[in-house]
Every structure is written in structure tokens, then in C-alpha cells.
N, C-alpha and C. Protein backbone atom coordinates (compact mmCIF):
# COMPACT_ATOMS: atom_id res chain seq x y z
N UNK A 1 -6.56 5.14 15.65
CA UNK A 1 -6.75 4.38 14.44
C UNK A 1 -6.72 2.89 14.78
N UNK A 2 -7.55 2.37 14.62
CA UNK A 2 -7.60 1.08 14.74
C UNK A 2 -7.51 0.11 13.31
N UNK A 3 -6.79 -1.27 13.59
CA UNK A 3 -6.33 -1.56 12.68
C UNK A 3 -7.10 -2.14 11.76
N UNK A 4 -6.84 -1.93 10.37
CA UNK A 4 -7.89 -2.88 9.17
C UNK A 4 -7.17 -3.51 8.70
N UNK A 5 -6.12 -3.86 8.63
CA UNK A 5 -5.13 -4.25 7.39
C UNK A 5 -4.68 -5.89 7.85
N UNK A 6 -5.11 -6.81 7.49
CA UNK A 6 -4.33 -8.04 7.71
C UNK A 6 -3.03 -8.57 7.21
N UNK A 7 -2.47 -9.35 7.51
CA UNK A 7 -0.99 -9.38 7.32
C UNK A 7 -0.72 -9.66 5.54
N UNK A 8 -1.31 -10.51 5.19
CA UNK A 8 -1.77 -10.71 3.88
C UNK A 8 -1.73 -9.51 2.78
N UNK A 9 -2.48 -8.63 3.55
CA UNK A 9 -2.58 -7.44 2.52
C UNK A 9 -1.96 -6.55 2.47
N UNK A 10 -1.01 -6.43 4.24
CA UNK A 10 0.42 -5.56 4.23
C UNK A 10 1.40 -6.16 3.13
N UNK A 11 1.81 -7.29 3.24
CA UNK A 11 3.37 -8.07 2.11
C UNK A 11 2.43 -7.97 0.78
N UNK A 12 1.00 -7.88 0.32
CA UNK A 12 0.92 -7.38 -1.09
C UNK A 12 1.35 -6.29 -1.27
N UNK A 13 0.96 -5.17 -0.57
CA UNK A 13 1.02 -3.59 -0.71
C UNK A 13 2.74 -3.44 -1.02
N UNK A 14 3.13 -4.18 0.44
CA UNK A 14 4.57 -3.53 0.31
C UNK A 14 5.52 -3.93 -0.84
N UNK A 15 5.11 -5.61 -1.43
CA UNK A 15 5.77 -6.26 -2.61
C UNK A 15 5.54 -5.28 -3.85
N UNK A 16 4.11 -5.06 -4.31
CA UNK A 16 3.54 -3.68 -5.52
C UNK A 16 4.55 -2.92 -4.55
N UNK A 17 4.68 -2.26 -4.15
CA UNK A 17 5.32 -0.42 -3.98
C UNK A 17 6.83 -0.91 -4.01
N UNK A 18 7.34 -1.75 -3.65
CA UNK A 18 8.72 -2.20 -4.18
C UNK A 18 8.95 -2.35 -5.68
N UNK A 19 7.56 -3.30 -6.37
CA UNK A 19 7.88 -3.04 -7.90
C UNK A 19 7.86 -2.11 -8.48
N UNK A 20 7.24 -1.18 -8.09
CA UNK A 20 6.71 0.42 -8.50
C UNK A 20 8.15 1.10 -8.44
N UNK A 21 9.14 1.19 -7.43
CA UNK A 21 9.74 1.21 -7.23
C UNK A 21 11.20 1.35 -7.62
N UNK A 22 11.44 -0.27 -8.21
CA UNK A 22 12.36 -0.53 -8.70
C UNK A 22 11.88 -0.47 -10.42
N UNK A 23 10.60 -0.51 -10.65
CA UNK A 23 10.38 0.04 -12.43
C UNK A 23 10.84 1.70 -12.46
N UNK A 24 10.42 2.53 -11.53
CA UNK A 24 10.41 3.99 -11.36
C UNK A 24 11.91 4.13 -12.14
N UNK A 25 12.99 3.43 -11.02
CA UNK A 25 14.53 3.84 -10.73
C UNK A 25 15.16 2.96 -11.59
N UNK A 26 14.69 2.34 -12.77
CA UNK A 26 15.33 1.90 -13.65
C UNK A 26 14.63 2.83 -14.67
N UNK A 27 14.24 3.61 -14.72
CA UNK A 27 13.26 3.94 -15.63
C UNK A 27 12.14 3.28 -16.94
N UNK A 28 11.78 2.14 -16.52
CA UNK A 28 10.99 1.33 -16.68
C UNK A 28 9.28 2.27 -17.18
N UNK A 29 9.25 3.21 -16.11
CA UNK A 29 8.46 3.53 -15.89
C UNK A 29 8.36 5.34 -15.81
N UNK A 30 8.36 6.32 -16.82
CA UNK A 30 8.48 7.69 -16.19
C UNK A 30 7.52 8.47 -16.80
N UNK A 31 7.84 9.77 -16.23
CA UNK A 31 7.18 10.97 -16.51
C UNK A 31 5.84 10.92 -15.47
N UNK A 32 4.92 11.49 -15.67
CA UNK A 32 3.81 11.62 -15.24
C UNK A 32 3.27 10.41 -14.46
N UNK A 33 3.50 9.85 -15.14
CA UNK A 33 2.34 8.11 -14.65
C UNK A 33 3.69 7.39 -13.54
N UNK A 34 4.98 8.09 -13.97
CA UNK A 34 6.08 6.95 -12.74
C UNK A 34 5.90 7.30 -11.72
N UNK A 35 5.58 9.13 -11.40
CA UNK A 35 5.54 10.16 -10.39
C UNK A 35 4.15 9.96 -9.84
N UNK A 36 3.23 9.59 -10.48
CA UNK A 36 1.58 9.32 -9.76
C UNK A 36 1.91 8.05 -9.14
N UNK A 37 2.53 7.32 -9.72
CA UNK A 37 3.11 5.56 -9.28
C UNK A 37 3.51 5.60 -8.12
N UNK A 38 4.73 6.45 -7.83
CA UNK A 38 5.45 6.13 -6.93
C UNK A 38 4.71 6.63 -5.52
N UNK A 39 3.62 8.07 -6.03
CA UNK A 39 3.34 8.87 -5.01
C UNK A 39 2.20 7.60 -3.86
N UNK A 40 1.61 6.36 -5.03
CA UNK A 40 0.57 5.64 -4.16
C UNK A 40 1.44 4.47 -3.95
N UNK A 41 2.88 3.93 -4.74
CA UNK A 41 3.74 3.06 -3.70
C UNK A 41 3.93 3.58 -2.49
N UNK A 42 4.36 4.71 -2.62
CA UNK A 42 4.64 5.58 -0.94
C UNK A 42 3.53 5.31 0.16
N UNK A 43 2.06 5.89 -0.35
CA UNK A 43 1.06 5.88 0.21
C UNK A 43 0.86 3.95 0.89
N UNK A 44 1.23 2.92 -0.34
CA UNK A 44 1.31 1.69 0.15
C UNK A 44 2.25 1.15 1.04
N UNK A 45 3.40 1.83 1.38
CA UNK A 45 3.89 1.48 2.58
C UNK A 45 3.63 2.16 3.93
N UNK A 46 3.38 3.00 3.75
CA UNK A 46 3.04 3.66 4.98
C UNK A 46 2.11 3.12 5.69
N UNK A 47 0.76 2.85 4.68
CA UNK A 47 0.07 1.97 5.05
C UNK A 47 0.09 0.59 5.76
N UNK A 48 1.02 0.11 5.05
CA UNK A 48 1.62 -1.10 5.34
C UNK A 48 2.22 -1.03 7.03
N UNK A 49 3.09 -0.11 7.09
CA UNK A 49 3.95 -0.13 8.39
C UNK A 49 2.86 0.24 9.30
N UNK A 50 1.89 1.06 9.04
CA UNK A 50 0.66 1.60 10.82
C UNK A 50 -0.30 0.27 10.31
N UNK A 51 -0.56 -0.39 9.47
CA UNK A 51 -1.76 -1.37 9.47
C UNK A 51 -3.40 -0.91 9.96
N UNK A 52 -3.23 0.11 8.82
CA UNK A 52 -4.22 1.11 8.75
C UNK A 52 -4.53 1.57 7.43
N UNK A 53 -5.78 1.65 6.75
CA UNK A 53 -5.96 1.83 5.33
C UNK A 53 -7.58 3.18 5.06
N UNK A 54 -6.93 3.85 5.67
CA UNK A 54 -8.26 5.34 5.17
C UNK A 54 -9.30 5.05 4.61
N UNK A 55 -9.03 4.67 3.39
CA UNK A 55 -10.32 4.05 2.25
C UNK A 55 -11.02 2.66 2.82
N UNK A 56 -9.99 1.67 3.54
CA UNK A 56 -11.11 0.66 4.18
C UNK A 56 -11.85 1.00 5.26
N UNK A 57 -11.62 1.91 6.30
CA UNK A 57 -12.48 2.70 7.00
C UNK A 57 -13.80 3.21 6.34
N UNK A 58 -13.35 4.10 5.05
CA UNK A 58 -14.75 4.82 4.47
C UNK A 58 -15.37 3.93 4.06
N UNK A 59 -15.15 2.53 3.26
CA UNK A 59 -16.11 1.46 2.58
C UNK A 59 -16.43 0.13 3.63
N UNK A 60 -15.57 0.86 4.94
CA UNK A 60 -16.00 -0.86 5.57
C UNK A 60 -15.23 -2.02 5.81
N UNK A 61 -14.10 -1.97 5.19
CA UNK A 61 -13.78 -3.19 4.96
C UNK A 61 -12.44 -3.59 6.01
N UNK A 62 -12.34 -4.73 6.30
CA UNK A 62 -11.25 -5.03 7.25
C UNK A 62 -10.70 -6.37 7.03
N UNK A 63 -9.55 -6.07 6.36
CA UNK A 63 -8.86 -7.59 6.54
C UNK A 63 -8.32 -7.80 7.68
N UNK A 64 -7.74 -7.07 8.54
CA UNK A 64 -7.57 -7.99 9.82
C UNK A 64 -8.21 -8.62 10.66
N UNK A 65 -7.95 -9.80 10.67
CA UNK A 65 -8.92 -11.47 11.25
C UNK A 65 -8.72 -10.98 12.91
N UNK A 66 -9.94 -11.03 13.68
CA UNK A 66 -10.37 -10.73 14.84
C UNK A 66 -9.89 -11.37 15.32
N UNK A 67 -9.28 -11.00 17.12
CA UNK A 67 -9.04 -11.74 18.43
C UNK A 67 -10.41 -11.95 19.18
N UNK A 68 -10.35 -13.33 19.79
CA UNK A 68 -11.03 -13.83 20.46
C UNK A 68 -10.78 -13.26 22.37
């Protein structure tokens, strides 16, 4: 896996899946829609930590800024 994810778009992902998060476990946020929430905060850190994004592979896209 090579990387797509620039640093930029890791601390968004991981900041959203922290709010997701902390709305979930206050219950801010439940039932159906807290449990779909939390399942793509999850999905956003994981992401975050390999700096790798599935869906920017299938469309192309790469925020991480190239080495010279």
C-alpha cells in the first residue's frame, strides 16, 4: 500500500472521529446513526494511523505531497 494521505488530511480525519466519538459517549448522538458514526470514525483512524485511504486509490486522488 502505498501512501495517499497527507498529513493535513490525517489530523482532519482523526479530529472528526474524536468528535464522533466523544458525541457517541455522551450520548449526543445514538441509536442507528451513532453506531453507523462511530463504525466510519473507526474506519477514520485507522486510516489515519497506515496513511492509506481505499477510496482515494479507486478515484485517484492523493494528498500526500511528493519527494523529490
Amino acid at each position: 500500500m502505498k501512501k495517499n494521505m497527507g498529513s493535513a488530511d490525517r489530523i482532519i480525519r482523526f479530529i472528526l472521529a474524536a468528535v464522533v466519538a466523544v458525541l457517541y459517549f455522551t450520548n449526543v448522538i445514538t441509536g442507528t446513526l451513532g453506531i453507523v458514526l462511530m463504525v466510519i470514525a473507526g474506519i477514520f483512524v485507522v486510516t489515519s494511523f497506515i496513511s492509506f485511504c481505499p477510496l482515494y486509490a479507486l478515484v485517484g486522488l492523493n494528498t500526500c505531497p511528493s519527494k523529490k
